[in-house]
C-alpha atoms as a PDB file:
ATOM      1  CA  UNK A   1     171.474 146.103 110.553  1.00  0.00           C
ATOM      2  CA  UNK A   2     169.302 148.385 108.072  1.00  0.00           C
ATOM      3  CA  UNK A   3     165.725 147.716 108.644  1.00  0.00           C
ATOM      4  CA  UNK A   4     163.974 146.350 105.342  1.00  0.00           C
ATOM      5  CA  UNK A   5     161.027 148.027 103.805  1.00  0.00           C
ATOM      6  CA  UNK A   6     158.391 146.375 102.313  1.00  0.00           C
ATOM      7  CA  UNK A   7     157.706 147.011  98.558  1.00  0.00           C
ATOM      8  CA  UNK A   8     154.331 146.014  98.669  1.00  0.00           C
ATOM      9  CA  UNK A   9     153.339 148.601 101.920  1.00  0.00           C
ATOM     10  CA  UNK A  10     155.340 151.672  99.313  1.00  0.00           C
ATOM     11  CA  UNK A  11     153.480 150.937  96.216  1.00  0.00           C
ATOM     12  CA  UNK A  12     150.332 150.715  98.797  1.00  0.00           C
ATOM     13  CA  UNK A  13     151.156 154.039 100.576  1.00  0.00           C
ATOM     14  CA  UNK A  14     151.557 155.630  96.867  1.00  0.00           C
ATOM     15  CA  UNK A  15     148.346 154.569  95.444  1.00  0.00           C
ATOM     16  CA  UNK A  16     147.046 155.723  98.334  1.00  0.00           C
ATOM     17  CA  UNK A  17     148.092 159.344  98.013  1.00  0.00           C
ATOM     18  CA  UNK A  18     147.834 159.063  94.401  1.00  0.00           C
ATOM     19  CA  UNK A  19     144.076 158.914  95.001  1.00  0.00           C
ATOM     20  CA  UNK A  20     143.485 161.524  97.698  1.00  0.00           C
ATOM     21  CA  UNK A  21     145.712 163.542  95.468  1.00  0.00           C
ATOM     22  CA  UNK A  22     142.785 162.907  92.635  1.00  0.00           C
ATOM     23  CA  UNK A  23     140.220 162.966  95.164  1.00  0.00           C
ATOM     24  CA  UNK A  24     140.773 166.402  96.145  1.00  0.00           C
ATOM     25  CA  UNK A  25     141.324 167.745  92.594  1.00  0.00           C
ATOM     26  CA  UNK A  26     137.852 166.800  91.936  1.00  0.00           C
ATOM     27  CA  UNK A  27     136.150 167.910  94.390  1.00  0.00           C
ATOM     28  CA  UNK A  28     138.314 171.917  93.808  1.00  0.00           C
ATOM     29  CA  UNK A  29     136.886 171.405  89.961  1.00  0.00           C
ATOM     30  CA  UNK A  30     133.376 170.922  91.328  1.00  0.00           C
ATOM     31  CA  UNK A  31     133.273 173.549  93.636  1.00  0.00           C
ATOM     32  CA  UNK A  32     135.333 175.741  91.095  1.00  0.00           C
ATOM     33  CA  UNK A  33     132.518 175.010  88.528  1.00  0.00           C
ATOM     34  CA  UNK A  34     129.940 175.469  90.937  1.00  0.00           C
ATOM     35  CA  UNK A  35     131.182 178.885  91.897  1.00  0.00           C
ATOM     36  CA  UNK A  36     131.573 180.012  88.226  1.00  0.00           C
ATOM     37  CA  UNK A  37     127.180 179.695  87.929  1.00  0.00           C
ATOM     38  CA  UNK A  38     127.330 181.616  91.311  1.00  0.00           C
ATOM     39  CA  UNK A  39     129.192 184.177  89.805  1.00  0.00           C
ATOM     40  CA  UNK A  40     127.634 184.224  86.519  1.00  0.00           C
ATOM     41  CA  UNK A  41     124.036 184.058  88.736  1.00  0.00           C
ATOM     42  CA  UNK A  42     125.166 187.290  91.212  1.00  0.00           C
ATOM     43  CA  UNK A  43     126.351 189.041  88.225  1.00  0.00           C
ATOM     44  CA  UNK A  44     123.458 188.839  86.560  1.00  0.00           C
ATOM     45  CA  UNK A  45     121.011 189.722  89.911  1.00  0.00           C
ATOM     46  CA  UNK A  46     123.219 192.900  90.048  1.00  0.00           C
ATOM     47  CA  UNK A  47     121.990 194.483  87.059  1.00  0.00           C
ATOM     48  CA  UNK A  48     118.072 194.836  88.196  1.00  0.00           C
ATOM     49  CA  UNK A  49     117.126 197.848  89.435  1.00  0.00           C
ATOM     50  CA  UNK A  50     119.377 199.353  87.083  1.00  0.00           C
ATOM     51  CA  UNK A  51     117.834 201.718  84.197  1.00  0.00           C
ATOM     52  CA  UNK A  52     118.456 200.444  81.012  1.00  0.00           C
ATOM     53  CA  UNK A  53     120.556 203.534  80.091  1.00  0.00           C
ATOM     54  CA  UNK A  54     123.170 202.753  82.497  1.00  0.00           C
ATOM     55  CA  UNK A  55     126.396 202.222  80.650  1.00  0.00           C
ATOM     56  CA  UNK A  56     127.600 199.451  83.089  1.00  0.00           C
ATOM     57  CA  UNK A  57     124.642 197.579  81.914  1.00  0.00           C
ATOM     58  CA  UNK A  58     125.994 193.947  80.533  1.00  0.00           C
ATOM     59  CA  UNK A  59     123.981 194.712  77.485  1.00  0.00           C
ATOM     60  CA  UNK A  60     124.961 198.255  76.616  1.00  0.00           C
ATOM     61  CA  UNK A  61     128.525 197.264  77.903  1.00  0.00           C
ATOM     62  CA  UNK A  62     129.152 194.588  75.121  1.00  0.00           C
ATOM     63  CA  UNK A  63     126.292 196.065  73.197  1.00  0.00           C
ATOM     64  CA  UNK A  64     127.917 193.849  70.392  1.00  0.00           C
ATOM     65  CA  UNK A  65     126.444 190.674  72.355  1.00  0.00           C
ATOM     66  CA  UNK A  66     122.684 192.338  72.757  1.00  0.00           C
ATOM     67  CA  UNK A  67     120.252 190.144  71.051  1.00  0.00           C
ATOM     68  CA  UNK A  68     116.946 191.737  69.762  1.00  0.00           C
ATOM     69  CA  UNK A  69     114.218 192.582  72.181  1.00  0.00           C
ATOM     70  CA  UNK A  70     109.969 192.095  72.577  1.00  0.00           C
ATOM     71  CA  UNK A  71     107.414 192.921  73.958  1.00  0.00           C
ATOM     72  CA  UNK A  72     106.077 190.096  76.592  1.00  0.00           C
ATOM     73  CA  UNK A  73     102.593 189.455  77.610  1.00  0.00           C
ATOM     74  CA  UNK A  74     102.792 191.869  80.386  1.00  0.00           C
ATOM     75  CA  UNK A  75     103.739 194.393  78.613  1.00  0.00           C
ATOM     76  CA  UNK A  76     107.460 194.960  79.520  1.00  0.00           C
ATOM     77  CA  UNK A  77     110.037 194.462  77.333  1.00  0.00           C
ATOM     78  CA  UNK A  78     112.343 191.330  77.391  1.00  0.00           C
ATOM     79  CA  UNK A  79     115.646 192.086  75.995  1.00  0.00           C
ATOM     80  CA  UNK A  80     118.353 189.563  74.838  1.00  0.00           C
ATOM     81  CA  UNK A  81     121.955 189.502  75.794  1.00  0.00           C
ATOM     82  CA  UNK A  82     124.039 186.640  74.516  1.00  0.00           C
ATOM     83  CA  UNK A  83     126.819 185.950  77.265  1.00  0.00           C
ATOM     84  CA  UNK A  84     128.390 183.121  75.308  1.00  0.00           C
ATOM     85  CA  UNK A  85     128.594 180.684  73.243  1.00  0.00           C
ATOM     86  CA  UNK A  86     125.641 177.853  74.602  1.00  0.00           C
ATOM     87  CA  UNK A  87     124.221 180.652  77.152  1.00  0.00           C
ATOM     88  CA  UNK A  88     121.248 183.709  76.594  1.00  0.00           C
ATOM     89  CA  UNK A  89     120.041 186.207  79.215  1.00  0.00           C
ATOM     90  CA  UNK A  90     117.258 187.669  79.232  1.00  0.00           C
ATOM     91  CA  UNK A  91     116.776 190.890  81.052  1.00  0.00           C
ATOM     92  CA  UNK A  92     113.057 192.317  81.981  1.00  0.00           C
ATOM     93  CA  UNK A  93     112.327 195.293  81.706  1.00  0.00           C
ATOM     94  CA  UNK A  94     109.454 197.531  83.175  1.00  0.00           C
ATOM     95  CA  UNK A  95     108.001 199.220  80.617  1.00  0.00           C
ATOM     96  CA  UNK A  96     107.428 202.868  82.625  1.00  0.00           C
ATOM     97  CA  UNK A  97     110.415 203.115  84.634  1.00  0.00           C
ATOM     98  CA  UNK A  98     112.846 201.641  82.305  1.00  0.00           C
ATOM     99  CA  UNK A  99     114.566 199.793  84.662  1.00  0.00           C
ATOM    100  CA  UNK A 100     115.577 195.879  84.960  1.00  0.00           C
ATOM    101  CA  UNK A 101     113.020 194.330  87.188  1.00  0.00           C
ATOM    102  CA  UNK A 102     114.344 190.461  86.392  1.00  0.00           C
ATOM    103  CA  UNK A 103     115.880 187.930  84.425  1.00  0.00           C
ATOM    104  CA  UNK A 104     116.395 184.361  83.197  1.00  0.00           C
ATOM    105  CA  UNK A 105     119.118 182.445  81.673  1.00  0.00           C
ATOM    106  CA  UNK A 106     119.219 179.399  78.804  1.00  0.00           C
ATOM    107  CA  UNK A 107     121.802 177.217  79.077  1.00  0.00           C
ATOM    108  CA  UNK A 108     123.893 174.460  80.658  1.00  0.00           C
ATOM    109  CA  UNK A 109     125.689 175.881  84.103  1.00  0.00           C
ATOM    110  CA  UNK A 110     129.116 174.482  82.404  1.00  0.00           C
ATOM    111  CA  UNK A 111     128.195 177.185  79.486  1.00  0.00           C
ATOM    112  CA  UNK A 112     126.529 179.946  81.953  1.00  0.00           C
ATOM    113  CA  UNK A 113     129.642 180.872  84.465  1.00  0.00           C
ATOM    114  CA  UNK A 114     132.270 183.531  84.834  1.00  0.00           C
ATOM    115  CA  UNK A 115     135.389 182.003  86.203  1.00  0.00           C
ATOM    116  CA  UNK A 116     136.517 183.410  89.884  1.00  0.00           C
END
């Protein structure tokens, strides 16, 4: 005779992978988000010590996205570069050499990342 399987113990089982199933999709999106701001974040750390004539600069790249610059109380120059839509950069600049010697960012992680 056919052994007899208990409905209960399948629709258990199922529910049961059904939520590690949604378990481990959320934790990929979170560490997918959370490596999009580490990207964004090492993409932007790679641009100091560059001169500000560089081509591959993010700012003269998409030179369309370059927000207006000043002078800061140091005297360098803090120049604008709008990434996207809910996220500025702004890139320091040393006022002798020319080149990027920082930067900051305003905005949400969710708006500051570059997908991997």
């Amino acid at each position: 005779m056919g052994k007899k399987s208990n409905p209960m113990l399948l629709i258990t089982k199922k529910i049961g992978l059904l939520g590690l199933m949604l378990l481990t999709t959320l934790l990929t999106a979170c560490v997918a988000a959370e490596r999009a701001h580490l990207n964004f974040k090492n993409s932007m750390q790679w641009q100091v010590g560059r001169s500000t004539d560089d081509p591959y600069v993010n700012y003269n790249r998409y030179s369309e996205n370059r927000g207006p610059s000043q002078t800061i109380s140091n005297g360098n120059i803090e120049q604008e570069y709008r990434f996207g839509p809910g996220c500025q950069v702004f890139f320091e600049i040393d006022k002798l050499t020319r080149k990027i010697i920082g930067w900051r960012y305003v905005g949400s992680e969710k708006s500051c990342q570059i997908a991997p």
